[in-house]
C-alpha atoms as a PDB file:
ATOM      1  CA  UNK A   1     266.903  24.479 125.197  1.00  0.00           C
ATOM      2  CA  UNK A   2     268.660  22.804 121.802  1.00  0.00           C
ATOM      3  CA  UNK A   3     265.614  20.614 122.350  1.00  0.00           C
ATOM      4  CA  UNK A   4     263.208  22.967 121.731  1.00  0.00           C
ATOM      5  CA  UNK A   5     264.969  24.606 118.669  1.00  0.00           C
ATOM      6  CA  UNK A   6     265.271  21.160 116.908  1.00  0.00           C
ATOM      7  CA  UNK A   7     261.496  20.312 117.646  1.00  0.00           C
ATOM      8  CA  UNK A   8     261.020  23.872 115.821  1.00  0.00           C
ATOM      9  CA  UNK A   9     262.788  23.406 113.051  1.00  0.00           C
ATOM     10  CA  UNK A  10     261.581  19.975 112.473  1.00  0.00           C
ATOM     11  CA  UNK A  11     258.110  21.464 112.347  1.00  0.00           C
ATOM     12  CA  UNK A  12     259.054  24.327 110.735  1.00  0.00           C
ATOM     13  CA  UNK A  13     261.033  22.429 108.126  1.00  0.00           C
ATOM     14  CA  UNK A  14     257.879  19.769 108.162  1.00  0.00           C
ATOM     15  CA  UNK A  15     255.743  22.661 107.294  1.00  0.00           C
ATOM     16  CA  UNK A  16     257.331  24.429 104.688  1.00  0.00           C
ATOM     17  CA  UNK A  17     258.298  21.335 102.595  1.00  0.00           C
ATOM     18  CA  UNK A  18     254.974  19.848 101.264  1.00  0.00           C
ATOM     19  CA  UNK A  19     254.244  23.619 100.546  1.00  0.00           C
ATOM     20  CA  UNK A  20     257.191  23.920  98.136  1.00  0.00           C
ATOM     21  CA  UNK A  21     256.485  19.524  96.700  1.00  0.00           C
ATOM     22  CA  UNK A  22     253.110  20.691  96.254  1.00  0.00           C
ATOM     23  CA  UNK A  23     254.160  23.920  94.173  1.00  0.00           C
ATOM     24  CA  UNK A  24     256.830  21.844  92.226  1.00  0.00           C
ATOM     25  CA  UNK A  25     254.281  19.105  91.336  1.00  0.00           C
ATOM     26  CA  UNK A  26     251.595  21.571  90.159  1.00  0.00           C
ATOM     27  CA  UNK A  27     254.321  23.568  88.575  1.00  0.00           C
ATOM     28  CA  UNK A  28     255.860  20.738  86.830  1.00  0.00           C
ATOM     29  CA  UNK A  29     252.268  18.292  85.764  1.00  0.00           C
ATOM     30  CA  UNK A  30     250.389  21.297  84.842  1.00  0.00           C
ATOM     31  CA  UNK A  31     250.256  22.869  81.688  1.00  0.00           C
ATOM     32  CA  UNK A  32     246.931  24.790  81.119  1.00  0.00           C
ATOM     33  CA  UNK A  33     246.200  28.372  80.393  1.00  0.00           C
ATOM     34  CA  UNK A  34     244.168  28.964  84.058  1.00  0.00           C
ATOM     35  CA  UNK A  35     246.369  31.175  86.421  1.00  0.00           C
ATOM     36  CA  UNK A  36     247.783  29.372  89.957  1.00  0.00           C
ATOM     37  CA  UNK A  37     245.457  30.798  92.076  1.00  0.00           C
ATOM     38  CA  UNK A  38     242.358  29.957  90.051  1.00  0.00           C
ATOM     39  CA  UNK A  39     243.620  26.569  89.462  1.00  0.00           C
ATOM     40  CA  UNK A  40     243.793  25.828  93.734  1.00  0.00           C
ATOM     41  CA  UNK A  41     240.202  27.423  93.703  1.00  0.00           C
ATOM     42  CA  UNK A  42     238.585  24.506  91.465  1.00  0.00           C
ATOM     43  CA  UNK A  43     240.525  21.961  92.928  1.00  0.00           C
ATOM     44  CA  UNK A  44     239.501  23.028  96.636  1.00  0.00           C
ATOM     45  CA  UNK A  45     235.853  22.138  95.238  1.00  0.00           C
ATOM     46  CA  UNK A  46     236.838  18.575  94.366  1.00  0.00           C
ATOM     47  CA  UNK A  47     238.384  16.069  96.707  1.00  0.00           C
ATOM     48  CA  UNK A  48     241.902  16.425  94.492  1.00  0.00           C
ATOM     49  CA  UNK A  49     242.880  19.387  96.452  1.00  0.00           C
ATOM     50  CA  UNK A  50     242.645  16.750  99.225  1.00  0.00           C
ATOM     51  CA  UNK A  51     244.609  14.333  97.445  1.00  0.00           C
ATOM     52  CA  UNK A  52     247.250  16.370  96.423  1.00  0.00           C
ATOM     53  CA  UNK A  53     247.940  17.332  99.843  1.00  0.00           C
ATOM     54  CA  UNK A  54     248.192  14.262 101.132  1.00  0.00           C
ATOM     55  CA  UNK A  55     250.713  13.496  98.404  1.00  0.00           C
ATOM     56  CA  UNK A  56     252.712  16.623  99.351  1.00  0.00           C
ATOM     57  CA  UNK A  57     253.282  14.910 102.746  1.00  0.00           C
ATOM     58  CA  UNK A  58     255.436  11.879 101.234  1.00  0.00           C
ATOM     59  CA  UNK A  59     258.229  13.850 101.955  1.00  0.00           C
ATOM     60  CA  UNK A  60     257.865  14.210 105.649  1.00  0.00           C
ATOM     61  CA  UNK A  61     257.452  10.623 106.094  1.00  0.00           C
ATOM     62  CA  UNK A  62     260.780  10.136 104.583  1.00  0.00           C
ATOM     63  CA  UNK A  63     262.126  12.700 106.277  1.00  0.00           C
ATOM     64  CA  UNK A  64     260.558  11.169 109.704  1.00  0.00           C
ATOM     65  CA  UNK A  65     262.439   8.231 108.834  1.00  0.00           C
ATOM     66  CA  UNK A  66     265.628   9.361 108.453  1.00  0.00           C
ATOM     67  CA  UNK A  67     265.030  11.487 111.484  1.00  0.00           C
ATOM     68  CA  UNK A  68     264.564   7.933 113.698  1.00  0.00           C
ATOM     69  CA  UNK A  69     266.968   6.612 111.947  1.00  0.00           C
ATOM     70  CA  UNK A  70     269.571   9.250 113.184  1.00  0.00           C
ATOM     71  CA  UNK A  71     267.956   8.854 116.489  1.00  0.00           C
ATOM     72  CA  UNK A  72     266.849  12.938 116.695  1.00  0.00           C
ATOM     73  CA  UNK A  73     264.048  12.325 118.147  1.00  0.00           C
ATOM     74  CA  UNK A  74     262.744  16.007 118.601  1.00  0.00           C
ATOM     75  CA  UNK A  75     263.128  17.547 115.495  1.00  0.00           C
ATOM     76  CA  UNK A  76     261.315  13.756 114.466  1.00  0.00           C
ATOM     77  CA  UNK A  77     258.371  14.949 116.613  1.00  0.00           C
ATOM     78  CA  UNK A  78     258.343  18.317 115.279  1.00  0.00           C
ATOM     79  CA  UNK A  79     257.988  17.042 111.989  1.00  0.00           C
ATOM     80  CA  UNK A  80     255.918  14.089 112.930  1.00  0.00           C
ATOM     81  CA  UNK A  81     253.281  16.990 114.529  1.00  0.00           C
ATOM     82  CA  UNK A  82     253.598  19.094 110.813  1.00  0.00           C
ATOM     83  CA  UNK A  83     252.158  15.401 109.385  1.00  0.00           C
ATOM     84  CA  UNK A  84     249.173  15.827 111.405  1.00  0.00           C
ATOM     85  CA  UNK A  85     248.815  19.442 111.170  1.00  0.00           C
ATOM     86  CA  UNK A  86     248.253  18.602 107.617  1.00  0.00           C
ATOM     87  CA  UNK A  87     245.956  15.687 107.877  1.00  0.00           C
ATOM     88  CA  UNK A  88     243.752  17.363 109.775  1.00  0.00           C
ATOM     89  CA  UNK A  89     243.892  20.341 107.296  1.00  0.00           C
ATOM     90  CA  UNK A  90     243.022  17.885 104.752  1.00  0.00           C
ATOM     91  CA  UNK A  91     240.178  16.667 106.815  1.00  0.00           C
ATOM     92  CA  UNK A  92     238.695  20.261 106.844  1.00  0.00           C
ATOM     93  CA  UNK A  93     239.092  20.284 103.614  1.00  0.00           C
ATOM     94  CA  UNK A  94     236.519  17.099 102.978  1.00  0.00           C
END
């Protein structure tokens, strides 16, 4: 059973955390006068959406490494499965 929990938070945690890079790097980079919401619009039209996805996941590698490293290896696949969960959203998104 505590294998199951820590293969749900590691997806869990592996899901919400590009979510929140990719808020903090819009948040931080962008500086226009376009509201949040029509901003993701445009860029959902262009292949930077894509990009910026995909750069939202560097944090789940990392966090997949330290996971190995520490030997806890189901919350490593739980987080390892959020990776792909995203790929193949950004996939969709092309």
């Amino acid at each position: 059973m505590k294998s199951t929990y820590s293969f749900l938070i590691g997806l869990i945690g592996g899901l919400t955390v590009p979510l929140f890079f990719g808020w903090l790097y819009l948040t931080i980079l962008y500086t226009g006068e376009m509201p949040l919401n029509e901003l993701l619009g445009r860029l959902v039209k262009t292949s930077i959406a894509v990009k910026m996805l995909f750069m939202a996941i560097i944090p789940n590698l990392f966090a997949v490494f330290l996971l190995n490293h520490f030997e806890k290896w189901m919350a490593c696949r739980g987080v390892f499965v959020a990776i792909i969960i995203y790929i193949l959203a950004g996939i969709w998104i092309l």
